[in-house]
C-alpha atoms as a PDB file:
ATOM      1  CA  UNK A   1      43.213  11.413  46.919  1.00  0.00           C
ATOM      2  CA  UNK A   2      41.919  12.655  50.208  1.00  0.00           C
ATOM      3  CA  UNK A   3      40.839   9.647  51.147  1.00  0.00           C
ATOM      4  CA  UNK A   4      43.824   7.904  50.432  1.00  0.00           C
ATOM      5  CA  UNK A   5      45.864  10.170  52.920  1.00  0.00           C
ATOM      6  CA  UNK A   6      43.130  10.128  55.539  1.00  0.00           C
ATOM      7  CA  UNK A   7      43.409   6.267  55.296  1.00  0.00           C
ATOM      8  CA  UNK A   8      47.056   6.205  55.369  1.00  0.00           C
ATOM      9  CA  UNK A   9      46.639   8.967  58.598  1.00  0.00           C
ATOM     10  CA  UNK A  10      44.614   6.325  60.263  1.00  0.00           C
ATOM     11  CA  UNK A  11      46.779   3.635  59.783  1.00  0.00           C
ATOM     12  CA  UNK A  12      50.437   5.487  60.394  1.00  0.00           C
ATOM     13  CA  UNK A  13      48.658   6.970  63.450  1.00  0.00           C
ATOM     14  CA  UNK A  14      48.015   3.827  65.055  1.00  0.00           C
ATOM     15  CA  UNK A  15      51.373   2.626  64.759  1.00  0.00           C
ATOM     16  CA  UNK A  16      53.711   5.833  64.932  1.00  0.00           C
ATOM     17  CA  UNK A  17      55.468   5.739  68.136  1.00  0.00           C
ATOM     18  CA  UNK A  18      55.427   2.314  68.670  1.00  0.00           C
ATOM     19  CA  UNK A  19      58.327  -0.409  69.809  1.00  0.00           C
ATOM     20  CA  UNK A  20      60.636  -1.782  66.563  1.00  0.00           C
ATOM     21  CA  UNK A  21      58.709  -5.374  67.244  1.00  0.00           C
ATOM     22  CA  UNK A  22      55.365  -4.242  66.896  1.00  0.00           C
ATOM     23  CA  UNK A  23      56.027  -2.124  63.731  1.00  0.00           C
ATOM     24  CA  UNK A  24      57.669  -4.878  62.201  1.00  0.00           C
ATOM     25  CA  UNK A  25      55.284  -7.503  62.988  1.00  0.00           C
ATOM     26  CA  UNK A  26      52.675  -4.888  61.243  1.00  0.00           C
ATOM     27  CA  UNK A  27      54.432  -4.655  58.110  1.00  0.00           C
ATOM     28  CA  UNK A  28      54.936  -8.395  57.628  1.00  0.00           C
ATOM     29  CA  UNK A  29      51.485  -8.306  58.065  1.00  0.00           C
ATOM     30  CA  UNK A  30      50.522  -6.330  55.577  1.00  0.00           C
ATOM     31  CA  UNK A  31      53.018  -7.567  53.397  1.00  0.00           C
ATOM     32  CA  UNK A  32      51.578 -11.317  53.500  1.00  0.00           C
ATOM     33  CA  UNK A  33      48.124  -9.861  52.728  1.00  0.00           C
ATOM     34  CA  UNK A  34      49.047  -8.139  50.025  1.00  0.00           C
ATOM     35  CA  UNK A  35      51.301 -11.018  48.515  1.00  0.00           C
ATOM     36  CA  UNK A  36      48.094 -13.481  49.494  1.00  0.00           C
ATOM     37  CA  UNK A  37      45.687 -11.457  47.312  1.00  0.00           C
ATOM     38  CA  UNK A  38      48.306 -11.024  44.759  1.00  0.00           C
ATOM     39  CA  UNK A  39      49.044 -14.734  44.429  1.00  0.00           C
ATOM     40  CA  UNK A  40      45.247 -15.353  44.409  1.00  0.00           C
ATOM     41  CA  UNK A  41      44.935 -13.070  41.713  1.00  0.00           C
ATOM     42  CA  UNK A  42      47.398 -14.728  39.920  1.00  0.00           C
ATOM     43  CA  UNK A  43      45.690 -18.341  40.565  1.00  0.00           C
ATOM     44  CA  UNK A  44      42.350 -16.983  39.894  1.00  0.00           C
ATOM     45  CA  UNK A  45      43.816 -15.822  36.264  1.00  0.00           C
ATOM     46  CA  UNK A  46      45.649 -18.764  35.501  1.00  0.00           C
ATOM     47  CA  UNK A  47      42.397 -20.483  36.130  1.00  0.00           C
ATOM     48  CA  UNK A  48      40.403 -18.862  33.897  1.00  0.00           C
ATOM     49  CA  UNK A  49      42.736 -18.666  30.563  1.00  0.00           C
ATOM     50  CA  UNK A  50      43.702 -22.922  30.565  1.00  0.00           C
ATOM     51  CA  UNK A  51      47.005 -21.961  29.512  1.00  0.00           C
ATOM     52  CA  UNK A  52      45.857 -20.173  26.914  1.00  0.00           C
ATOM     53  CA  UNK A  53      48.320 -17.633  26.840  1.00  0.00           C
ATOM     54  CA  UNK A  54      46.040 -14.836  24.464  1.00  0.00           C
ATOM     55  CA  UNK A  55      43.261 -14.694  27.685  1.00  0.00           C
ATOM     56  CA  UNK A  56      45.972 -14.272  30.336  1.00  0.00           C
ATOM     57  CA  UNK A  57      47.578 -11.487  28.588  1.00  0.00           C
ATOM     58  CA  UNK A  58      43.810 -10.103  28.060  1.00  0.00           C
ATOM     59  CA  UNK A  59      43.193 -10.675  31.570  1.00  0.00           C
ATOM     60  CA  UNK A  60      46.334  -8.630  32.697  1.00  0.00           C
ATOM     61  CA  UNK A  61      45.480  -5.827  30.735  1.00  0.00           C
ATOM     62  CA  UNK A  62      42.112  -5.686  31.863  1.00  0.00           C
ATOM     63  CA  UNK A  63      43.408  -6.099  35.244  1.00  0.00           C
ATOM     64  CA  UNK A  64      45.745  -3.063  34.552  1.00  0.00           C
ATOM     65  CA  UNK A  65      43.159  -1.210  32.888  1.00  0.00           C
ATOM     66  CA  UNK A  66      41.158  -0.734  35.896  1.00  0.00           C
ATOM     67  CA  UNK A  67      44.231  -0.338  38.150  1.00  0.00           C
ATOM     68  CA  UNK A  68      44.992   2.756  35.386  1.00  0.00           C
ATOM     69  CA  UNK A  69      41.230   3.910  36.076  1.00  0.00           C
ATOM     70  CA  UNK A  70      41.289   3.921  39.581  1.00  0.00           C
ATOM     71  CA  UNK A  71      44.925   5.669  39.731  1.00  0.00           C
ATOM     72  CA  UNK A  72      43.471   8.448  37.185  1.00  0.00           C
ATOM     73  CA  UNK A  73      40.474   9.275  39.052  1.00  0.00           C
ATOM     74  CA  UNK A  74      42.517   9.896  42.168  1.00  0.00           C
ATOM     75  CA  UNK A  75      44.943  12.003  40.369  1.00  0.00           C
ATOM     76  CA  UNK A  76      42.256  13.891  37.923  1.00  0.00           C
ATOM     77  CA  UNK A  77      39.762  15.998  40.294  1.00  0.00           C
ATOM     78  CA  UNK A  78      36.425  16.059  39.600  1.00  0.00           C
ATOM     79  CA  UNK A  79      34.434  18.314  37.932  1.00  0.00           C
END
């Protein structure tokens, strides 16, 4: 979790202050990235299951699985 906030520190620090344009040019950025990986995801599992619907539901809930992994071992501190 501390990583996440030094991250988002890093990032919010080099744009706080800054002009309307440049803050919205940086958030269309980042919000093509992150539909561009999401879409390639997407591709990437629709790929792999050949419309076989009983893999791409497998493959989402692996995909989930590890999301669920990764959010718990921010949230749950280690030992």
């Amino acid at each position: 979790m501390l990583v996440g906030l030094i991250h988002g520190y890093a990032l919010g620090e080099s744009i706080y202050g800054a002009e309307r344009t440049p803050l919205y040019a940086y958030l269309l950025g980042l919000a093509v990235i992150q539909s561009t990986i999401a879409l390639a995801a997407m591709g990437l599992a629709r790929t792999l299951a050949r419309s076989d619907a009983v893999k791409l539901r497998l493959i989402g809930a692996g995909t989930a699985g590890v999301g669920l992994a990764v959010f718990m071992q921010q949230l749950v501190p280690a030992p």
